[in-house]
Protein backbone atom coordinates (compact mmCIF):
# COMPACT_ATOMS: atom_id res chain seq x y z
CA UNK A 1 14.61 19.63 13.42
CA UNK A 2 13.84 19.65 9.51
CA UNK A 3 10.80 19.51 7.83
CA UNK A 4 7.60 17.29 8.89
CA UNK A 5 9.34 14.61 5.93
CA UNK A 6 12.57 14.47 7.51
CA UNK A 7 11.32 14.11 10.82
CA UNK A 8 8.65 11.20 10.13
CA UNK A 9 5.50 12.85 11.15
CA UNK A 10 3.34 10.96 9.60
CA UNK A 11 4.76 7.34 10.31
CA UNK A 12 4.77 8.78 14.14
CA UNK A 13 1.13 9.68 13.72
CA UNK A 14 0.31 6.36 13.17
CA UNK A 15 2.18 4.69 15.55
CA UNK A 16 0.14 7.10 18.13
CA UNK A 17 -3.23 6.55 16.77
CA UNK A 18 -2.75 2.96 15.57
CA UNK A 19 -0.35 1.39 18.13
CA UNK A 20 0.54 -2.39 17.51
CA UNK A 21 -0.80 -4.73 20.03
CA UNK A 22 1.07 -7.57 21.38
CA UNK A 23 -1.24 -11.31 21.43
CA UNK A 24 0.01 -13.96 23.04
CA UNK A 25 1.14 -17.33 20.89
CA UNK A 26 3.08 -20.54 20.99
CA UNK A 27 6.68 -20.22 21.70
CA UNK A 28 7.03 -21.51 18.33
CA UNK A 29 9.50 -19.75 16.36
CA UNK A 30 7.31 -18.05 12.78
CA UNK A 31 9.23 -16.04 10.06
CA UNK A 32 8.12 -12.46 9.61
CA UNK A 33 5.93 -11.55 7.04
CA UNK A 34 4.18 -8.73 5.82
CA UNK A 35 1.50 -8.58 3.16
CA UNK A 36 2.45 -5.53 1.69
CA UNK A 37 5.05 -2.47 1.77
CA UNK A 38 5.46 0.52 0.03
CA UNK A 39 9.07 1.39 -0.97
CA UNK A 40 8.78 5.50 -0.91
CA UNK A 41 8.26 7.17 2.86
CA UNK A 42 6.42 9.69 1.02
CA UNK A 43 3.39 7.07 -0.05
CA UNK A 44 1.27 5.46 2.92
CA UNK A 45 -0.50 2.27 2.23
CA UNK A 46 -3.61 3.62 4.18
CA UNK A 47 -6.21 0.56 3.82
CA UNK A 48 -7.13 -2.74 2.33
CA UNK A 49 -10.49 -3.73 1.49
CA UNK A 50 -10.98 -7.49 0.80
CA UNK A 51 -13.51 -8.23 -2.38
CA UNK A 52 -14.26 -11.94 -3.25
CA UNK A 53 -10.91 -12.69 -5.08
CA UNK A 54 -9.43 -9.63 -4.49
CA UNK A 55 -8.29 -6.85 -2.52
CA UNK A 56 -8.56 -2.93 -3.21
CA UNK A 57 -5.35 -0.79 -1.61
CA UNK A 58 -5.84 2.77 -1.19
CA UNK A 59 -2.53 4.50 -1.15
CA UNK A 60 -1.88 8.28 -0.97
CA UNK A 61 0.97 10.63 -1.35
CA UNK A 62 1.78 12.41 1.70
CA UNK A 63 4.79 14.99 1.46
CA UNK A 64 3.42 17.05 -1.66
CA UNK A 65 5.91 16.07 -3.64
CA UNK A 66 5.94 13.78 -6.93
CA UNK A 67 7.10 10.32 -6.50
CA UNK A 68 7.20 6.77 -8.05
CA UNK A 69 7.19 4.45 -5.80
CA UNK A 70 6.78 0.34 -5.85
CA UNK A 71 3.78 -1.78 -4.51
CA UNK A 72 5.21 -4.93 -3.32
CA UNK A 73 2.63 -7.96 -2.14
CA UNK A 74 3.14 -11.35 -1.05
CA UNK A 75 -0.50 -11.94 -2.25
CA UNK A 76 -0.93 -14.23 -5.14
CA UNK A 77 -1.71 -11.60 -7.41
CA UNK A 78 -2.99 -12.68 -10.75
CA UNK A 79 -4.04 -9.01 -12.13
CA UNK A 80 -3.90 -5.38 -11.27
CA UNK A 81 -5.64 -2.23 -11.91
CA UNK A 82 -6.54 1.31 -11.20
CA UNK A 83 -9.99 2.07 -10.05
CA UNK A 84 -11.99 4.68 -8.85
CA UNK A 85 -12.76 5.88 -5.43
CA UNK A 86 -16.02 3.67 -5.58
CA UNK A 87 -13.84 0.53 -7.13
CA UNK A 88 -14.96 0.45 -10.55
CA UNK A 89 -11.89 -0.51 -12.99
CA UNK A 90 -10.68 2.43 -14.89
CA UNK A 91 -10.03 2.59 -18.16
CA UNK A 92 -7.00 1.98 -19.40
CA UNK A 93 -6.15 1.39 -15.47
CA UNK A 94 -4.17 -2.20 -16.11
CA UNK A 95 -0.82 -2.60 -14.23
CA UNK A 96 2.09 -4.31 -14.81
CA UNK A 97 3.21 -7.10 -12.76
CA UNK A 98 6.82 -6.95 -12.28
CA UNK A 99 9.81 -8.43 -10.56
CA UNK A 100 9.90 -5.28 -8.11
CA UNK A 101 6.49 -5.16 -7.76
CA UNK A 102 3.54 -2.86 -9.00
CA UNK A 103 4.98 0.54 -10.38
CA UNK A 104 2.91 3.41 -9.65
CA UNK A 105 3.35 7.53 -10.02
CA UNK A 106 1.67 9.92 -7.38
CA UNK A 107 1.81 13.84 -7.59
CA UNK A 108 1.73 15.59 -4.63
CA UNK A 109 -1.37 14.18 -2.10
CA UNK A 110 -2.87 12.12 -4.63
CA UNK A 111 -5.23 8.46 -3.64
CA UNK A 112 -4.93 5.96 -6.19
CA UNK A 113 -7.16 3.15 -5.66
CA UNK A 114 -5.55 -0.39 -7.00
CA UNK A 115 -7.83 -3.33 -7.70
CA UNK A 116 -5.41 -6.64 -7.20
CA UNK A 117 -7.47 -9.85 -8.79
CA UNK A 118 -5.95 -12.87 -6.79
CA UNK A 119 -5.39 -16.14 -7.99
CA UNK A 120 -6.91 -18.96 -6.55
């Protein structure tokens, strides 16, 4: 019932195509973690390329619709910028690093390509 947004299409799709698989380990007890998340539904984190000292994170909107949402790592980020489709910095494409994270505005079904420099 709803639209596709309300009923979680997308994140469904994934699950289907993508499903988690389970590997054994030690019975050792290991806190969760996660090395990135998105805080808007309507943005999926589709991939993440690793670069020497880096990583590039292609994110798109999905729902058509105009959102800000927040790009929250546990990486050791040291710098972040825009870039193109090919990874070339943009101009004027520096980020702010913030408490919440990395700030970033999609209209509807845009990619933005983010170029996170890592500290070593």
């Amino acid at each position: 019932a709803g639209s596709f947004q309300d009923a979680d299409v997308i994140q469904h799709a994934y699950n289907l195509n993508f499903p988690l698989h389970v590997v054994p380990a030690s019975s050792a007890q290991c806190p969760a973690w996660s090395a990135f998340s998105v805080s808007s539904p309507a943005v999926v984190l589709e991939t993440a390329e690793d670069r020497p000292e880096a990583v590039v994170v292609r994110l798109y909107e999905a729902h058509g619709s105009t959102v800000v949402t927040w790009l929250q790592t546990s990486l050791p980020v040291k710098e972040a910028m825009l870039c193109d489709l090919l990874e070339r910095p943009a101009a004027q494409g520096h980020l702010l690093l913030e408490q919440q994270g990395i700030r970033l505005s999609f209209t509807p079904f845009r990619v933005l390509s983010v170029l996170l420099v890592l500290r070593r």
